[in-house]
Protein backbone atom coordinates (compact mmCIF):
# COMPACT_ATOMS: atom_id res chain seq x y z
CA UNK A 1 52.86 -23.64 -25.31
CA UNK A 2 55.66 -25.43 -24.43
CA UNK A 3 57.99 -22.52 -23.36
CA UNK A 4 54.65 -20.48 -21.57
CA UNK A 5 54.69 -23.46 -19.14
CA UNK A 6 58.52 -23.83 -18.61
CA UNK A 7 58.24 -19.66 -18.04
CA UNK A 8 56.01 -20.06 -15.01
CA UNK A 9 58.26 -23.22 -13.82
CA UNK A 10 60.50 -21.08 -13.54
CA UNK A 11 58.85 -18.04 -11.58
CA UNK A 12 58.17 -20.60 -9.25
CA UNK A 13 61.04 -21.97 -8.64
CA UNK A 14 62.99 -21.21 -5.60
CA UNK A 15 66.56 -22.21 -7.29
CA UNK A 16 67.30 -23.20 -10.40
CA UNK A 17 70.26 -25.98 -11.32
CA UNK A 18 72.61 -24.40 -13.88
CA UNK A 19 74.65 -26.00 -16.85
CA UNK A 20 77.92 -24.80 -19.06
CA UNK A 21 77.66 -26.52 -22.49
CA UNK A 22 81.53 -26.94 -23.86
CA UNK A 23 83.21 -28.37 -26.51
CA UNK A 24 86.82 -29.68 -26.53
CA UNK A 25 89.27 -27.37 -27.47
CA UNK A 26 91.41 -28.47 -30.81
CA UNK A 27 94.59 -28.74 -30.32
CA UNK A 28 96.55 -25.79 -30.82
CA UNK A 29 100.46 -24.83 -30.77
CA UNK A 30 100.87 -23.13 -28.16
CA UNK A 31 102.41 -19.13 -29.34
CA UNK A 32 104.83 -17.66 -27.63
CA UNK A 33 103.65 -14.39 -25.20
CA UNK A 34 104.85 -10.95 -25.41
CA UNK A 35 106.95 -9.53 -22.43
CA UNK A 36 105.44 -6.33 -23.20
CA UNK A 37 101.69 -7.70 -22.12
CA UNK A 38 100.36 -6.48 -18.04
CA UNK A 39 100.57 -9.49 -16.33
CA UNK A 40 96.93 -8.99 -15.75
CA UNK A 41 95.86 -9.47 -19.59
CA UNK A 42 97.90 -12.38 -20.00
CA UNK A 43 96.27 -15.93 -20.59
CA UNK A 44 97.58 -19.05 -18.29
CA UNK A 45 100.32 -20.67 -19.60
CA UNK A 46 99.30 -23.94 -21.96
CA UNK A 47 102.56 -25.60 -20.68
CA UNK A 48 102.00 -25.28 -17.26
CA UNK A 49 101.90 -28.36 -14.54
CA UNK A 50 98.47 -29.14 -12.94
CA UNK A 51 99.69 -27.98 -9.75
CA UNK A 52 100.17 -24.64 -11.36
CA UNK A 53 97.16 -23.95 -12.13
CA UNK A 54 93.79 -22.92 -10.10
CA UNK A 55 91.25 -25.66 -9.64
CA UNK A 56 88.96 -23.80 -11.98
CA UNK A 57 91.51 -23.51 -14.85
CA UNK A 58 91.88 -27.52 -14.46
CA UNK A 59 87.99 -27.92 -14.98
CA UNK A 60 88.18 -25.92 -17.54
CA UNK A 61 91.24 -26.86 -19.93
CA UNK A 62 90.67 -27.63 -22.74
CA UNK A 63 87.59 -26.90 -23.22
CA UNK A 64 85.31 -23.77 -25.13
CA UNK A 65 82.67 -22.91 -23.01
CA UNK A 66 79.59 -22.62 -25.64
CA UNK A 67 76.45 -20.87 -23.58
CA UNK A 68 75.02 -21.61 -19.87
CA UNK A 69 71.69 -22.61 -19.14
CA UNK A 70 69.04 -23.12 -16.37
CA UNK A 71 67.09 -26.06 -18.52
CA UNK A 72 68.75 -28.65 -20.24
CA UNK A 73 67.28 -28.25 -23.30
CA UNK A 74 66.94 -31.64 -25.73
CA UNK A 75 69.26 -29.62 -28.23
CA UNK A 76 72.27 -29.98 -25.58
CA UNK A 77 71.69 -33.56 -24.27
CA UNK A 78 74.80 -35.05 -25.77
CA UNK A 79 76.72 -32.60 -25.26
CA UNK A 80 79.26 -32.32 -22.61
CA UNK A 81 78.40 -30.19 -19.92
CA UNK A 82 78.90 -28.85 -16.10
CA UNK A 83 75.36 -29.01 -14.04
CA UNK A 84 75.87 -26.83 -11.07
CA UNK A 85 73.63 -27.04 -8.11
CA UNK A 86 72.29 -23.18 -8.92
CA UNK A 87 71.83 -21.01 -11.81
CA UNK A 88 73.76 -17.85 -10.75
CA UNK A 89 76.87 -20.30 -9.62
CA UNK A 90 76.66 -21.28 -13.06
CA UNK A 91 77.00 -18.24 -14.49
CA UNK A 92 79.43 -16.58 -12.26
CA UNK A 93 81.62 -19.67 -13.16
CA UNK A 94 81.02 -19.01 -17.23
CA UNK A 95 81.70 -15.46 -16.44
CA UNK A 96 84.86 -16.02 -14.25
């Protein structure tokens, strides 16, 4: 019953709020990259500054983005998480 009423909360709603659910990332070594890689496919560099990198690969270090949401379900309420002001910002950001 509960999920019929949060279904027509949500056809009513003009804008939905948005959340990424992460975890922290465990540390890793960081491996060496192949010159033979586009520059294109290639992931950012672990050992570079914070000026370096874009502000959304500072948000984002780190951390394992798990599954975005337009609810905050009870399941994710310790979790950590991003709430963004609108669902489809959220998920062009877990997309991005």
């Amino acid at each position: 019953m509960e999920v019929k009423k949060l279904v027509i909360a949500m056809e009513h709603e003009e804008e939905l709020k948005g959340w990424i659910i992460y975890k922290e990332e465990e540390a890793k070594k960081a491996e060496p990259i192949p010159e033979n890689i586009p520059e294109e496919f290639k992931q950012p560099n672990p050992d570079q500054t914070e000026e370096e990198l874009t502000e959304q690969e500072q948000r984002f270090k780190g951390k394992v983005l798990r599954e975005f949401v337009p609810h905050l379900l009870s399941q994710y309420a310790e979790d950590p998480k991003f709430e963004y002001e609108t669902f489809d910002y959220c998920v062009d950001e877990y997309f991005t």
